[in-house]
N, C-alpha and C. Protein backbone atom coordinates (compact mmCIF):
# COMPACT_ATOMS: atom_id res chain seq x y z
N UNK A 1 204.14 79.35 126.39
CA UNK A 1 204.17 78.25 127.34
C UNK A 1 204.99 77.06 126.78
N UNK A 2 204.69 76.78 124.92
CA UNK A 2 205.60 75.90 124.89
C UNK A 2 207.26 75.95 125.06
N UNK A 3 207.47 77.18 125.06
CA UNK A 3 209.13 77.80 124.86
C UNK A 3 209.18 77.35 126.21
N UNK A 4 208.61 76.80 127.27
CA UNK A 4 209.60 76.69 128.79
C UNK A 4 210.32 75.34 128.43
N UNK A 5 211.68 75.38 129.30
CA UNK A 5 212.42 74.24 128.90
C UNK A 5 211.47 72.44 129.59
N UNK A 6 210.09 72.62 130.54
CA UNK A 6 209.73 71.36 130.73
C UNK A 6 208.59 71.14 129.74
N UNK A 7 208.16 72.38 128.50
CA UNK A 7 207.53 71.71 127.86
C UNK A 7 208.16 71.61 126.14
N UNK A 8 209.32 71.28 126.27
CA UNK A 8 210.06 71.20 125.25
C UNK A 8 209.94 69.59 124.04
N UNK A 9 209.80 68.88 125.03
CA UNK A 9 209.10 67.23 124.40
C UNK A 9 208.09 67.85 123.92
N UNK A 10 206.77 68.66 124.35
CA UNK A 10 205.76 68.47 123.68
C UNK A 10 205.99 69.87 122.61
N UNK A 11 206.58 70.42 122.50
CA UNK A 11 207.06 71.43 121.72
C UNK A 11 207.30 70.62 120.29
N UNK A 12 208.58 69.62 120.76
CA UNK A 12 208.72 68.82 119.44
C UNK A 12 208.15 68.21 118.18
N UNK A 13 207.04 67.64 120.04
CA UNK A 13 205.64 66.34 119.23
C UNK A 13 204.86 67.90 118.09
N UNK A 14 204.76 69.10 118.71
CA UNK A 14 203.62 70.20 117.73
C UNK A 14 204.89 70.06 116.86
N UNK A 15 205.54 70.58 116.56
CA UNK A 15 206.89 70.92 115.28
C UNK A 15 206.40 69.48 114.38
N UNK A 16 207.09 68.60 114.62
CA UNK A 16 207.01 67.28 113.80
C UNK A 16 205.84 67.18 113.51
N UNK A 17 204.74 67.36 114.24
CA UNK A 17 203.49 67.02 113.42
C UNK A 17 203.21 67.88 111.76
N UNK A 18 204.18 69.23 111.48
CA UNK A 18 203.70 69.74 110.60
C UNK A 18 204.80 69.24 109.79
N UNK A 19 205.89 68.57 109.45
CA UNK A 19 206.60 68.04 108.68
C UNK A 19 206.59 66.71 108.06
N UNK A 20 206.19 66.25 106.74
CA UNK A 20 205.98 65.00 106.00
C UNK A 20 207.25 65.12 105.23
N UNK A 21 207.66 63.64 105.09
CA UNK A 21 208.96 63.30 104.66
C UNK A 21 208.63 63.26 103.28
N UNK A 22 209.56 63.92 102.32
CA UNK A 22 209.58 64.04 100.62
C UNK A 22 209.81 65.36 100.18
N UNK A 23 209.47 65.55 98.93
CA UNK A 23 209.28 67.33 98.10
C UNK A 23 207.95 66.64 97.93
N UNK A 24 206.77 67.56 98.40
CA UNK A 24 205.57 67.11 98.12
C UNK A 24 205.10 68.25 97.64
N UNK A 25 204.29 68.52 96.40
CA UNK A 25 204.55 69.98 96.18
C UNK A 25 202.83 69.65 95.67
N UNK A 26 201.97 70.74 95.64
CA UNK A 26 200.65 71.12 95.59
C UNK A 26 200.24 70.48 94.20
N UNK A 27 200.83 70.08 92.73
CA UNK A 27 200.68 69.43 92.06
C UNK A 27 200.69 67.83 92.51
N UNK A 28 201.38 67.51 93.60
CA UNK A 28 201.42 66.34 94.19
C UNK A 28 200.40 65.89 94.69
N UNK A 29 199.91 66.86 95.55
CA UNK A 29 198.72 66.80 96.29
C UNK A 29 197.50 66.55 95.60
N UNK A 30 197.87 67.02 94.66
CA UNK A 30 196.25 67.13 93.80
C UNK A 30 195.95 66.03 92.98
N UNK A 31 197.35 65.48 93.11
CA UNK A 31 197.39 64.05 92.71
C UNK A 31 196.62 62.73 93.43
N UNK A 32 197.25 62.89 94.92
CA UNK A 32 196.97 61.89 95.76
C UNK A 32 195.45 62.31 96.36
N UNK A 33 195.18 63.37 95.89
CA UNK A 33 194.04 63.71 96.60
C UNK A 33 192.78 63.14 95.54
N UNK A 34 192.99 63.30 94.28
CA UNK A 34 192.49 62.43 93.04
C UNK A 34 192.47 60.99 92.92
N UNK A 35 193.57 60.49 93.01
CA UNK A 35 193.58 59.46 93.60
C UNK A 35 193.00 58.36 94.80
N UNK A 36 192.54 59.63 95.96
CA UNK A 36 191.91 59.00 96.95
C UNK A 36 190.58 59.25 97.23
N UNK A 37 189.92 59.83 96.30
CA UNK A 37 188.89 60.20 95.79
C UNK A 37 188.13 61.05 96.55
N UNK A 38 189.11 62.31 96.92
CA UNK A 38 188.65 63.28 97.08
C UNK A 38 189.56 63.46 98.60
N UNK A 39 190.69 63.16 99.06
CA UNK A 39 190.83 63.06 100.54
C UNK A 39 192.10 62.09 100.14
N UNK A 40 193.34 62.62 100.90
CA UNK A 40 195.01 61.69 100.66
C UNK A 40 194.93 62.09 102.10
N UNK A 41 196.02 61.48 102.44
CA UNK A 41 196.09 61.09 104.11
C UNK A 41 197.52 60.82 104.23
N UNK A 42 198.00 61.65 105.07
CA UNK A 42 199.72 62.14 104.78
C UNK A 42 200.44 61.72 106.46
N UNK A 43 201.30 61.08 106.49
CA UNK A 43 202.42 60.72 107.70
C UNK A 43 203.27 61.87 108.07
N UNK A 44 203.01 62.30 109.26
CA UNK A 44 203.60 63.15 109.65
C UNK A 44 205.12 62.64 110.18
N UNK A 45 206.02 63.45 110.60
CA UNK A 45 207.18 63.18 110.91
C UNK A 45 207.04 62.49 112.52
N UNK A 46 206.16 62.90 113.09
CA UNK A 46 205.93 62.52 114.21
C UNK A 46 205.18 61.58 114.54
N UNK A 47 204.68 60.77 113.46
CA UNK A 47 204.03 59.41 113.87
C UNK A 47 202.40 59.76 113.13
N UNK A 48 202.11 61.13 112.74
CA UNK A 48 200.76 61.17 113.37
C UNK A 48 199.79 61.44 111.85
N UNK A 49 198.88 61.45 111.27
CA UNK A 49 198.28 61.52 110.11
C UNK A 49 197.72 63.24 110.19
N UNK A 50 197.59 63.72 108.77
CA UNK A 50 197.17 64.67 108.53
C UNK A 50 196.28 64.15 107.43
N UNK A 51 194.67 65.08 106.99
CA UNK A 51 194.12 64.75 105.53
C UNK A 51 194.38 65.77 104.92
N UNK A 52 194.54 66.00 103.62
CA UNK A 52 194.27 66.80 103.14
C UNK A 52 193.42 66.72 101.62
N UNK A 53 192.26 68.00 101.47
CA UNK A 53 191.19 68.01 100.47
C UNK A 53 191.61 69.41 99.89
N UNK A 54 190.31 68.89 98.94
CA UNK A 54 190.45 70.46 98.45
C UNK A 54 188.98 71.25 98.77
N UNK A 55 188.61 72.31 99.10
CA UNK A 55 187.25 73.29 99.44
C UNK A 55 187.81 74.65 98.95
N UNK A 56 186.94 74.54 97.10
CA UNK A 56 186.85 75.97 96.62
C UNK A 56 187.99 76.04 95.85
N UNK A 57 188.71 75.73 95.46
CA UNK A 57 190.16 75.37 94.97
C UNK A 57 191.09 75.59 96.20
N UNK A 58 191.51 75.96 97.39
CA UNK A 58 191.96 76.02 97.98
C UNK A 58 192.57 74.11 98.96
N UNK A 59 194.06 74.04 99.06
CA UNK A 59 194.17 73.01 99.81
C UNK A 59 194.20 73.27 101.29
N UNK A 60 192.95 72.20 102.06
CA UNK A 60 192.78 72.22 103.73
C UNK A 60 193.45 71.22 103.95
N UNK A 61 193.90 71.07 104.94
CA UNK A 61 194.62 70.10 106.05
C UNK A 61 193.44 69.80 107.45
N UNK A 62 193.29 69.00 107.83
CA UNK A 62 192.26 68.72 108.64
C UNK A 62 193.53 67.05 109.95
N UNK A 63 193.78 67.89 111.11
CA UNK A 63 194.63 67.15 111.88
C UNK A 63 193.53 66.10 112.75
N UNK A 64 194.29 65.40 113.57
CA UNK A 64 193.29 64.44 114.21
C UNK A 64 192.69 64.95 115.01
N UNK A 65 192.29 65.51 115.34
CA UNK A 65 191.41 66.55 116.21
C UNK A 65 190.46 66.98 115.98
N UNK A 66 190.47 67.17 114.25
CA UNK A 66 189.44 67.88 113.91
C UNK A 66 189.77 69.06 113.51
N UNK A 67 190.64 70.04 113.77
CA UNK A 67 191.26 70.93 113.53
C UNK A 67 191.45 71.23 111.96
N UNK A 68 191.61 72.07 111.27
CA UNK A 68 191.60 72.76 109.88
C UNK A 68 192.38 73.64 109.44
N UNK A 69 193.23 73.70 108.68
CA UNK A 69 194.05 74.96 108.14
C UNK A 69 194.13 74.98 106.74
N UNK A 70 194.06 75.88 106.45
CA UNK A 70 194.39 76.37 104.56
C UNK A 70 195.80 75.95 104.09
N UNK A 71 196.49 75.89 103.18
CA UNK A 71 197.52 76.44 102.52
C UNK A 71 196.92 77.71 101.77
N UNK A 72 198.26 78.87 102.81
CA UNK A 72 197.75 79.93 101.97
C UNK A 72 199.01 80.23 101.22
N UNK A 73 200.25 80.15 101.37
CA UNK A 73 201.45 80.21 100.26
C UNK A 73 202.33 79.02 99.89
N UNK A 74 202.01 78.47 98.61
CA UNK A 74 202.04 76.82 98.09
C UNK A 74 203.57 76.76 97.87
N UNK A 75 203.88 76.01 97.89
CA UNK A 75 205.16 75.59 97.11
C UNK A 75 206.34 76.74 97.13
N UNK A 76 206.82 76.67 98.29
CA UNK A 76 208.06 77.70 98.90
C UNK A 76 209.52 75.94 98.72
N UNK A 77 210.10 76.17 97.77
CA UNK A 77 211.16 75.70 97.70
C UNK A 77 212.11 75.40 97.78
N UNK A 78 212.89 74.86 98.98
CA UNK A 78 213.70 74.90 99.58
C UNK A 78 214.92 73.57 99.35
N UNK A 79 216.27 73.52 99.64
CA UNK A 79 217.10 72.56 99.46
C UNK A 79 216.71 71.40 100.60
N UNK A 80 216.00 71.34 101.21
CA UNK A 80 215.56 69.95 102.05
C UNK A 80 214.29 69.83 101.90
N UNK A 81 213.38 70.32 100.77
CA UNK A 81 211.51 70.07 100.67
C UNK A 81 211.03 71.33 100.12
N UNK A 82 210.04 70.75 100.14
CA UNK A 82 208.91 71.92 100.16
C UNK A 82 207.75 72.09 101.49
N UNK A 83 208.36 73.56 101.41
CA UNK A 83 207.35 74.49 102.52
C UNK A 83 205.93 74.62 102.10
N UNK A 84 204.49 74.55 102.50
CA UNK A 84 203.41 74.58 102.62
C UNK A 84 203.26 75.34 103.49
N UNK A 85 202.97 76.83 103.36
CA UNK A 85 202.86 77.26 104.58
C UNK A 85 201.02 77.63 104.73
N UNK A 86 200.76 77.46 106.04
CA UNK A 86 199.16 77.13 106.34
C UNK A 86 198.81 78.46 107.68
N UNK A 87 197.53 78.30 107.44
CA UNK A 87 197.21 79.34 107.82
C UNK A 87 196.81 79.39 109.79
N UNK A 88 196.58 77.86 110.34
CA UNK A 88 197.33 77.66 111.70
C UNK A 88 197.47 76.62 112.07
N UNK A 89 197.78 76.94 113.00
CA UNK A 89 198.99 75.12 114.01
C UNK A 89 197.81 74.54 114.32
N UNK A 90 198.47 73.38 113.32
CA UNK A 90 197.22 71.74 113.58
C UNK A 90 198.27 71.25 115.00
N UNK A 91 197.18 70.20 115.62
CA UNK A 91 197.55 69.69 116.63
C UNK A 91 197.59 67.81 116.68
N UNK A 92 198.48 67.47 117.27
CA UNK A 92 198.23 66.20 117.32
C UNK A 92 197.72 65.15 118.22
């Protein structure tokens, strides 16, 4: 449904919500997440906040919704960032 060309704006707003500006890489995280004592809180490309913790050693993402996803393959390295890839589409 999002692939039709009138829901292509909100196609965008889901895309950008999973992209944060930097190389933020899972040592990073574990940083800011230490730092924020237990819970960092990340700017999405699209305006919109993501948290992320840790449960079990594993890093969750928790969107404004309420919504939850894992990182299940960390630190995919790429020439414009790092990939986090998670286990499903948070919403904004």
């Amino acid at each position: 449904n999002l692939l039709k060309p009138e829901n292509l704006d909100t196609l965008k707003k889901v895309l950008t919500y999973h992209v944060v500006a930097g190389r933020i890489s899972t040592d990073d995280l574990k940083k800011m997440i230490h730092e924020g004592g237990g819970k960092a809180t990340l700017t999405t490309v699209e305006g919109g906040t993501l948290t992320v913790w840790m449960k079990g050693g594993k890093y969750m993402l928790t969107d404004e919704k309420g919504g939850m996803a894992a990182i299940t393959i960390p630190n995919v390295y790429q020439s414009n960032g790092v990939i986090q890839v998670i286990d499903t589409v948070l919403m904004p």
